[in-house]
Protein backbone atom coordinates (compact mmCIF):
# COMPACT_ATOMS: atom_id res chain seq x y z
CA UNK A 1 105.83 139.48 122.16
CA UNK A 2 107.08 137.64 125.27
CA UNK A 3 103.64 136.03 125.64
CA UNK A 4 103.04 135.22 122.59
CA UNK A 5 106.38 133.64 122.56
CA UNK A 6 105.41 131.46 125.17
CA UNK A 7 101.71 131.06 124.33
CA UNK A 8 103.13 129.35 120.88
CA UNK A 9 105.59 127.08 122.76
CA UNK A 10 102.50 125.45 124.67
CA UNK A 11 100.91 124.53 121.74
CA UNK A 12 100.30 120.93 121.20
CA UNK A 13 101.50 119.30 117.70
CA UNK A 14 97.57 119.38 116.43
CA UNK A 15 97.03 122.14 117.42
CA UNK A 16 99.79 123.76 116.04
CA UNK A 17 98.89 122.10 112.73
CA UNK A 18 95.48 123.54 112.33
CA UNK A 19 96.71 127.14 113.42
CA UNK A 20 99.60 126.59 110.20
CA UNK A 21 96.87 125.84 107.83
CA UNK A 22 94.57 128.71 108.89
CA UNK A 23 97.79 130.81 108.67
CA UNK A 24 98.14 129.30 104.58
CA UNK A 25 94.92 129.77 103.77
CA UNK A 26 94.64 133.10 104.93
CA UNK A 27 98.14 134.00 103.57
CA UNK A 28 99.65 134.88 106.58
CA UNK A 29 102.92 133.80 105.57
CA UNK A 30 104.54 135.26 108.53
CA UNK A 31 102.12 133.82 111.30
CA UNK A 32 103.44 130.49 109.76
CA UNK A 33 107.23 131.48 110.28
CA UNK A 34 106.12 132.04 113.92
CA UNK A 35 104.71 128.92 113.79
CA UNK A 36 107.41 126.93 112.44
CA UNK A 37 109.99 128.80 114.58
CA UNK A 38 108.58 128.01 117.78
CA UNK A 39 108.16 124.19 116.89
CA UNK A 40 110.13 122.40 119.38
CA UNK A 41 113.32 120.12 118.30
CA UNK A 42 113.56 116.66 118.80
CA UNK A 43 117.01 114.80 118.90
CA UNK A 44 116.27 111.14 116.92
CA UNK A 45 118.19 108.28 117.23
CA UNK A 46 117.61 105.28 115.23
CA UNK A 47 119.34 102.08 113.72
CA UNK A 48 120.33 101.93 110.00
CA UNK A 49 117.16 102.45 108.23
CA UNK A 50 117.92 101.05 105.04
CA UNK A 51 118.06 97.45 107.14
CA UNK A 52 115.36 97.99 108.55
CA UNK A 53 113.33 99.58 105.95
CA UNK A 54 114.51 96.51 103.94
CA UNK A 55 112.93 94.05 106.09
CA UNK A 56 109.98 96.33 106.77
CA UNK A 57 109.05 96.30 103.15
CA UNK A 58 110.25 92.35 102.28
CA UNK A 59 107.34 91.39 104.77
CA UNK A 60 104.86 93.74 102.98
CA UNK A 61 105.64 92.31 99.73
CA UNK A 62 105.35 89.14 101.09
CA UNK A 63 102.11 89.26 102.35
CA UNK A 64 100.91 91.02 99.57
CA UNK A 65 101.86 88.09 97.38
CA UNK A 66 100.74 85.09 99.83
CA UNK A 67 96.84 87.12 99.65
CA UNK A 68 96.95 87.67 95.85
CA UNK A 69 98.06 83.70 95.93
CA UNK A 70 95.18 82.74 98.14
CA UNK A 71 92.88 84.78 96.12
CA UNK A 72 93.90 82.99 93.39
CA UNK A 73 93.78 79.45 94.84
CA UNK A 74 90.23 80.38 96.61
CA UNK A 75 89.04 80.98 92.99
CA UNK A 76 90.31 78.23 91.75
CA UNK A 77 88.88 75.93 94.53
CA UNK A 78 85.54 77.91 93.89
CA UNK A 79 85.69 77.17 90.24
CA UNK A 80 86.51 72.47 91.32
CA UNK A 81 83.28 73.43 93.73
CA UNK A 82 81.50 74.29 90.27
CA UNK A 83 82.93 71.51 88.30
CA UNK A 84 81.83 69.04 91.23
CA UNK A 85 78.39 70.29 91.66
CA UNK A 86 77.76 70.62 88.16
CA UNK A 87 78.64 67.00 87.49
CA UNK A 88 77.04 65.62 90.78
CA UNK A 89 73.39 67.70 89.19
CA UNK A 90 74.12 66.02 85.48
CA UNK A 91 74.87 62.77 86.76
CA UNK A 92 72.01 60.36 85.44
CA UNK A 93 70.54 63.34 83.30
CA UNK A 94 70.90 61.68 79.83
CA UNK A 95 67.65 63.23 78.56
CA UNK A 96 68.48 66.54 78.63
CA UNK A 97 70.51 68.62 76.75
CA UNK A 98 74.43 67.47 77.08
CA UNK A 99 75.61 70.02 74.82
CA UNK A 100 75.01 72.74 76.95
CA UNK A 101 75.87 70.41 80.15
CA UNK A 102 79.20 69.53 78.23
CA UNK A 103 79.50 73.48 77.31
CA UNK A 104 79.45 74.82 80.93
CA UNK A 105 81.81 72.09 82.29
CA UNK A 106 84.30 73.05 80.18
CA UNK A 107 83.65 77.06 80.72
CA UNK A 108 84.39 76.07 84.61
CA UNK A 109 87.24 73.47 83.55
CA UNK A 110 88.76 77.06 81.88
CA UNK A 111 88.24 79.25 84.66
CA UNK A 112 90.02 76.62 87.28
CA UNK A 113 93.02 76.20 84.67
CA UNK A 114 93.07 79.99 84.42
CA UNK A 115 93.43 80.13 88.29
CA UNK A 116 95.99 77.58 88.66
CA UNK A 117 98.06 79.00 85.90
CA UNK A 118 98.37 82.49 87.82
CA UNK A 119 98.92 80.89 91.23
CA UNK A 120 102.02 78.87 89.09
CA UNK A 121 102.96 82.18 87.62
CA UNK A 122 102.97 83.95 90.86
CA UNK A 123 104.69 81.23 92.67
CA UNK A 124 107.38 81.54 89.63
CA UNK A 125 107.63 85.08 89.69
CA UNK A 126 108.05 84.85 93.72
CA UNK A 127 110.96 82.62 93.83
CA UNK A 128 112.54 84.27 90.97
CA UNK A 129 112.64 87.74 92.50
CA UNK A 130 113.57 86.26 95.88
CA UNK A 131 116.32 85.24 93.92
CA UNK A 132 117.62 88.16 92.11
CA UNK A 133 117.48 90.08 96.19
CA UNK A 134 119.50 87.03 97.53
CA UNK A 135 116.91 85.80 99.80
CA UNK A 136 115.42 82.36 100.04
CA UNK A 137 111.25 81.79 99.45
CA UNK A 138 111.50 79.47 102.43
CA UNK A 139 113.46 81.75 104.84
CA UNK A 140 110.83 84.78 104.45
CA UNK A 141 107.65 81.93 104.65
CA UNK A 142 109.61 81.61 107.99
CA UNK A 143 110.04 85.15 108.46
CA UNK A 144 106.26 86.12 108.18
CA UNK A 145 104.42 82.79 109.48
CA UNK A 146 102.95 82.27 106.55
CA UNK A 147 103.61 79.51 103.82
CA UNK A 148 103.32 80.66 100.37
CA UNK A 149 100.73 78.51 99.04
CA UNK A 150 99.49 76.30 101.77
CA UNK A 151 97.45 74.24 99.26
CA UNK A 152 96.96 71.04 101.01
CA UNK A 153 96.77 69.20 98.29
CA UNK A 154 93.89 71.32 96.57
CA UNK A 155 95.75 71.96 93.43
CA UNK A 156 96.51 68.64 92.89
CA UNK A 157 93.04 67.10 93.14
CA UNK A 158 91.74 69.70 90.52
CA UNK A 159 94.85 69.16 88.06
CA UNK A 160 93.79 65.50 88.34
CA UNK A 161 90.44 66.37 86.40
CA UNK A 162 91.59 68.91 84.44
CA UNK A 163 95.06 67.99 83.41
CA UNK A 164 98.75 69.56 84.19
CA UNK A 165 98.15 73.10 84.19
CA UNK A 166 101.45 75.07 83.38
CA UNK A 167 102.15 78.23 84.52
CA UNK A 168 101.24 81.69 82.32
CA UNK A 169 104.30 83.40 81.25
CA UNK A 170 103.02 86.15 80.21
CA UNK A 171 101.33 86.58 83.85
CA UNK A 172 104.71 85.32 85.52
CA UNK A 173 106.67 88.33 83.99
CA UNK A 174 103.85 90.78 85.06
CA UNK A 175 104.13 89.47 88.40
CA UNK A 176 107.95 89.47 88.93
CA UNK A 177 107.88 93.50 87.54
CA UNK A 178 105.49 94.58 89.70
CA UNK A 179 107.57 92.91 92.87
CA UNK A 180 110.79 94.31 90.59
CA UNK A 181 109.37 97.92 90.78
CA UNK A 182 108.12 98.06 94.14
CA UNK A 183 111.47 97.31 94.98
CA UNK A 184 113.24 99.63 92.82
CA UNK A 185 111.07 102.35 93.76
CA UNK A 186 110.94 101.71 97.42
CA UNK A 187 114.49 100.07 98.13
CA UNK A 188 116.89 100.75 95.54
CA UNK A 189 116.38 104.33 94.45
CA UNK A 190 116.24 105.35 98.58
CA UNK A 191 119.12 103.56 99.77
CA UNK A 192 121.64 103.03 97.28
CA UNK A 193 124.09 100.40 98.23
């Protein structure tokens, strides 16, 4: 058994891996035991993960949030683009059917207020769950390089044809208890304070 002995302590982690699984699905319950027996220990040293795994996961949120935003804000730009060239190709049409011109302007007026209610909403729901960890908006823009909402301006130009768009609080709360249960789950419940 000597060689075998040593013959398992050269194998190499993958290796070792795909011999365990041929072991399971043969049944071989006791090759396994071999298997796992012979695995080689490893000391680990490591700073306190629940820090770490805090800031690990604050950044992960936050960058999941900042591309939801700016896939919100790129639909509501693409929706003004709409609005524009839809009132740029009217423009001196009086002949033909205004109704319809008048219906579809206002379907794309909907679909940009739509947009820029969410992006309130998820700016809301951001700040407020920032909030309830004790951390600032501004610090983790800071943190990951990358401002929230970065609209230059956008927003504003659109509201200015469409009117003050206020945020959906119905889509707010959704927001803030997804970011409220991805926390739980992944923070709170693993490393009670």
């Amino acid at each position: 058994m000597k060689t075998m002995d040593r013959l398992y302590e050269r194998l190499i982690p993958s290796e070792r891996f795909q011999i365990a699984v041929a072991a399971f699905g043969r049944g071989d319950l006791t090759e396994v035991d071999r298997l796992n027996d012979s695995a080689p220990w490893r000391t680990f040293k490591i700073q306190e993960p629940a820090y770490f795994d805090r800031l690990q996961r604050i950044t992960w949120l936050a960058l999941y949030v900042t591309v939801h935003a700016r896939n919100e804000q790129a639909a509501a730009l693409a929706a003004y683009a709409a609005l524009v060239l839809r009132a740029q190709r009217t423009e001196g049409q009086n002949d033909r059917d205004t109704d319809q011109d008048d219906q579809r302007f206002a379907e794309l007026c909907e679909r940009a207020v739509g947009r820029i209610a969410h992006l309130k909403a998820l700016c809301a729901a951001w700040e407020a769950f920032c909030v309830g960890v004790g951390i600032s908006v501004r610090d983790v823009d800071r943190m990951t390089g990358l401002p929230f909402l970065g609209s230059g301006g956008a927003l504003e130009l659109i509201e200015e044809i469409v009117g003050e768009v206020p945020a959906d609080d119905d889509y707010r709360q959704q927001c803030l208890d997804r970011m409220t249960k991805f926390w739980q789950t992944k923070i709170r419940d693993r490393w009670p304070e």
